[in-house]
Protein backbone atom coordinates (compact mmCIF):
# COMPACT_ATOMS: atom_id res chain seq x y z
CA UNK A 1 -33.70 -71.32 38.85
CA UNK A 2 -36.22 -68.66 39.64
CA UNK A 3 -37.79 -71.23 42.14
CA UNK A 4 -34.19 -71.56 43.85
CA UNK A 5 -33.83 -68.02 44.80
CA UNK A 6 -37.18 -67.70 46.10
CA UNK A 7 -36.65 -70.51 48.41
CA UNK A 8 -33.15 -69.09 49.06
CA UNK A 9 -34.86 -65.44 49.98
CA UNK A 10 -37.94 -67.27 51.78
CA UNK A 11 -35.12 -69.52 54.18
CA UNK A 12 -32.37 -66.57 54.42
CA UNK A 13 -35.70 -64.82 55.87
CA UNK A 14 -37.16 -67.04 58.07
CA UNK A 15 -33.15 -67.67 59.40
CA UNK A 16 -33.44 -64.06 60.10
CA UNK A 17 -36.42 -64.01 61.96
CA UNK A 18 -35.71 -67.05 63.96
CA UNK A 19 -32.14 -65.59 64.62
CA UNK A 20 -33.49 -62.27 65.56
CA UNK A 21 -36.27 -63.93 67.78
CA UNK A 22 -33.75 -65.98 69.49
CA UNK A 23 -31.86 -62.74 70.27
CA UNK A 24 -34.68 -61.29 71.25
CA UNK A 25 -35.84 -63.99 74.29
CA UNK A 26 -32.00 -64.04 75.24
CA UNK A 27 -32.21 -60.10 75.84
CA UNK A 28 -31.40 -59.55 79.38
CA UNK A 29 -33.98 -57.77 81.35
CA UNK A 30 -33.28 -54.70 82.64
CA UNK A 31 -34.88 -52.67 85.23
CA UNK A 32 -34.22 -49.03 86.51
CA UNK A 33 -34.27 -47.14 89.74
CA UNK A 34 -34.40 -43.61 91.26
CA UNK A 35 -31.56 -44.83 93.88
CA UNK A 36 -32.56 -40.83 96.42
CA UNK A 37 -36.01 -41.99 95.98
CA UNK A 38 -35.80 -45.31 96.86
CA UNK A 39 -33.88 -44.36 100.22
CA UNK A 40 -36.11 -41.57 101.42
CA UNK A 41 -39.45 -43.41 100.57
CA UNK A 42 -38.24 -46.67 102.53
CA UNK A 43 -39.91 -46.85 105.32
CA UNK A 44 -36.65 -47.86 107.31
CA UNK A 45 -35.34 -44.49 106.39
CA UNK A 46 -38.37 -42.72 107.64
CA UNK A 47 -38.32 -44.55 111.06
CA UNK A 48 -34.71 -44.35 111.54
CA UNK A 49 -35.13 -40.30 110.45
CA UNK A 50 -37.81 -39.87 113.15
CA UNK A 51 -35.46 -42.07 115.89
CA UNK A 52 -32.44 -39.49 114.89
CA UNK A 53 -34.41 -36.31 115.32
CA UNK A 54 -35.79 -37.44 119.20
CA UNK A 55 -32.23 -38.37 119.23
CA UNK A 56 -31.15 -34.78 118.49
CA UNK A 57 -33.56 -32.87 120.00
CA UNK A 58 -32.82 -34.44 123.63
CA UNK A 59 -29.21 -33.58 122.84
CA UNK A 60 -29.86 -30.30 121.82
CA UNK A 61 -32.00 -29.66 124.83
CA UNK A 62 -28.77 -30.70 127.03
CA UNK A 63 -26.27 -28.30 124.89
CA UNK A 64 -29.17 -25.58 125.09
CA UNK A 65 -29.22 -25.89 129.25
CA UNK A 66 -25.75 -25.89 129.34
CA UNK A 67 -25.39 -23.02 126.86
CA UNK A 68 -27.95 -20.78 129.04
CA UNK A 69 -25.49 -21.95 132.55
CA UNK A 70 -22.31 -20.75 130.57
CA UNK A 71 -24.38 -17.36 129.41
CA UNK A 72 -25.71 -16.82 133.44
CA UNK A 73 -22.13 -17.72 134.97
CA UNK A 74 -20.46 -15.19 132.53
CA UNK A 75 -22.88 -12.27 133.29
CA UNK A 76 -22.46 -13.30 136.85
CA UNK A 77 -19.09 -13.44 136.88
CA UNK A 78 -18.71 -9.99 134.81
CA UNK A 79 -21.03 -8.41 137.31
CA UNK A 80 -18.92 -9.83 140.50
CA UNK A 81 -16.02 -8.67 139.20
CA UNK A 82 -15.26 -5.36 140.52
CA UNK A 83 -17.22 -6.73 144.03
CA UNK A 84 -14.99 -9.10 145.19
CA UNK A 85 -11.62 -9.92 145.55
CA UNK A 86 -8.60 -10.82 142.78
CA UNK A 87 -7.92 -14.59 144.55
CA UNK A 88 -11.88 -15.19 144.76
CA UNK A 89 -13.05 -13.61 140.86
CA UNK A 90 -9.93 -15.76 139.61
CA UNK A 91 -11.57 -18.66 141.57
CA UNK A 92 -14.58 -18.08 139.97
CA UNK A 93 -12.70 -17.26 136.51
CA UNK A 94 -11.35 -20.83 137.05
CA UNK A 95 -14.60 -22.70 137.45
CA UNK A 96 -15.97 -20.55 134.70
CA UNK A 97 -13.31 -21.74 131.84
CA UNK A 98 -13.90 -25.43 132.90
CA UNK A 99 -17.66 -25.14 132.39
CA UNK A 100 -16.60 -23.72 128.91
CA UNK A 101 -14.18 -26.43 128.36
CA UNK A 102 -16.73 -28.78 129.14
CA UNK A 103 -19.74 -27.47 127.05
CA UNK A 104 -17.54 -27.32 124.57
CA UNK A 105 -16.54 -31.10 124.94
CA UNK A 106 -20.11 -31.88 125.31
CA UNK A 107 -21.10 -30.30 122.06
CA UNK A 108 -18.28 -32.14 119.94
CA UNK A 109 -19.31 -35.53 121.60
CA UNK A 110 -22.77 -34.71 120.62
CA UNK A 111 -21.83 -34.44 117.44
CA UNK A 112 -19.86 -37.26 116.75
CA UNK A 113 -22.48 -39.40 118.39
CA UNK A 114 -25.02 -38.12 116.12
CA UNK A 115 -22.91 -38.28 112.70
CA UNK A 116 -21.56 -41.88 114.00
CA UNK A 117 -25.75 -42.85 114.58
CA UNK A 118 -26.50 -41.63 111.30
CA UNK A 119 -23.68 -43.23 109.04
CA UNK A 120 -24.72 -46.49 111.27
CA UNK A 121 -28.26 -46.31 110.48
CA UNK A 122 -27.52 -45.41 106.54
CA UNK A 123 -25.41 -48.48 106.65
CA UNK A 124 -27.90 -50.47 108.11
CA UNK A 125 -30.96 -49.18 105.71
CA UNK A 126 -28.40 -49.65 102.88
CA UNK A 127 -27.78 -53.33 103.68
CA UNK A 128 -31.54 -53.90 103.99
CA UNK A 129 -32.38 -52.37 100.86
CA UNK A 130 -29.78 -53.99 98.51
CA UNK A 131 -31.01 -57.45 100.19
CA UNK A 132 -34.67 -56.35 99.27
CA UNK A 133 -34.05 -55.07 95.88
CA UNK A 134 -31.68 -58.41 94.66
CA UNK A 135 -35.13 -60.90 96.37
CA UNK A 136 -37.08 -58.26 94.10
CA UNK A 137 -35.12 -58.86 91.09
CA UNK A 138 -34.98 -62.64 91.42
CA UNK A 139 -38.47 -62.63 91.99
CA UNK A 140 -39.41 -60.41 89.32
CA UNK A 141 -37.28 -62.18 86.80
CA UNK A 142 -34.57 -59.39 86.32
CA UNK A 143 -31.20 -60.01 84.69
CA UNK A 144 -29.74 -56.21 85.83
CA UNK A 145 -31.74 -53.10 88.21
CA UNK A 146 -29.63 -50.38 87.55
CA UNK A 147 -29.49 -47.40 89.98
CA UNK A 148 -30.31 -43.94 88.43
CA UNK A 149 -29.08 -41.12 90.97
CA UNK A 150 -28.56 -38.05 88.35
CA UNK A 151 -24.68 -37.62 88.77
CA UNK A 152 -24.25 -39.89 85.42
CA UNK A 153 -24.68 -43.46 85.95
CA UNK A 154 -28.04 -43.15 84.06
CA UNK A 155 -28.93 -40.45 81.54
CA UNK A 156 -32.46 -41.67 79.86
CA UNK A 157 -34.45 -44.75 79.97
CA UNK A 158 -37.97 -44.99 78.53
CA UNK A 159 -40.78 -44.45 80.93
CA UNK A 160 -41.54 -48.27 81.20
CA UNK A 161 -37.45 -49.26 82.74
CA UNK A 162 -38.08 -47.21 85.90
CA UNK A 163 -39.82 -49.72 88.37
CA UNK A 164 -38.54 -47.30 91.58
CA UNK A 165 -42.24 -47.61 92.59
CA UNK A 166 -42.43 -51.41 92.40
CA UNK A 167 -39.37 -51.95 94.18
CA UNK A 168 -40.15 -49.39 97.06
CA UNK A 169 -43.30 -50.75 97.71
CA UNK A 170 -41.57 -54.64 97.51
CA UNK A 171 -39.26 -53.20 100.15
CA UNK A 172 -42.11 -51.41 101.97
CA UNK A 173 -43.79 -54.99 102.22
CA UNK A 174 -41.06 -56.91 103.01
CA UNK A 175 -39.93 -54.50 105.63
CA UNK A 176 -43.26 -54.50 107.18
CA UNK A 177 -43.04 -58.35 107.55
CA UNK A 178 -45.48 -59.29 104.26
């Protein structure tokens, strides 16, 4: 009898081990990401940064001249006031308002060409990057990368699950043509 229960205890154990070893290959695997870090270290992003900032700067130079026209017709048209005649300063009133009108227009388009750029670009980068990290995760063998961006999706994960450094330089390479 006492032989019975010890190969009772010695199977029930191995079961256990081979059950928990089974569970243990059949674990998905599980990668992590720091989604902000992934975005501004892409190279994509960096480029498409630079691209929106020449972008910006040649707008801003336009709304700047324009801004420095309005300031020197106003002044002129303040000091020619009292020098020339109510039909002509209204004139000149006139032509004054619709190059306010205008710079005004001007600076709205601006800026709804620049937001429309950069939601484009983000959209673009965004499409690139999820293709880049799902070949990475494929390639790598992962079952799940989950995106840690601090507003709750992901609160801890050991120091070994965060592979944000593996995947941006995968995306790096593959964005560089490797």
């Amino acid at each position: 009898m006492k032989h019975i229960w010890q190969i009772t205890s010695v199977s029930v154990a191995t079961l256990a081990i081979a059950f928990t070893l089974i569970l243990w290959l059949q674990a998905p695997k599980v990668g992590v990401i720091d989604n902000a870090r992934l975005l501004s270290e892409f190279k994509a992003t960096q480029e498409a940064q630079q691209q929106m900032k020449a972008s910006l700067n040649a707008r801003k130079f336009q709304i700047d001249s324009m801004g420095i026209k309005l300031k020197t017709e106003y002044e002129r048209l303040i000091d020619k006031k009292d020098q020339v005649s109510k039909t002509s300063y209204q004139e000149d009133e006139k032509a004054f308002l619709r190059l306010r009108d205008e710079y005004g227009k001007m600076s709205s388009v601006y800026q709804n060409q620049a937001s429309a750029e950069e939601q484009e670009k983000l959209a673009q980068i965004t499409t690139q990057l999820n293709a880049y990290v799902q070949e990475f995760a494929k390639t790598k063998g992962y079952d799940y990368i989950l995106g840690a961006n601090g507003s709750g999706n992901v609160w801890y994960m050991q120091e070994g699950e965060d592979i944000t450094d593996q995947v941006i330089e995968y995306a790096n390479r593959k964005y560089e043509g490797e």
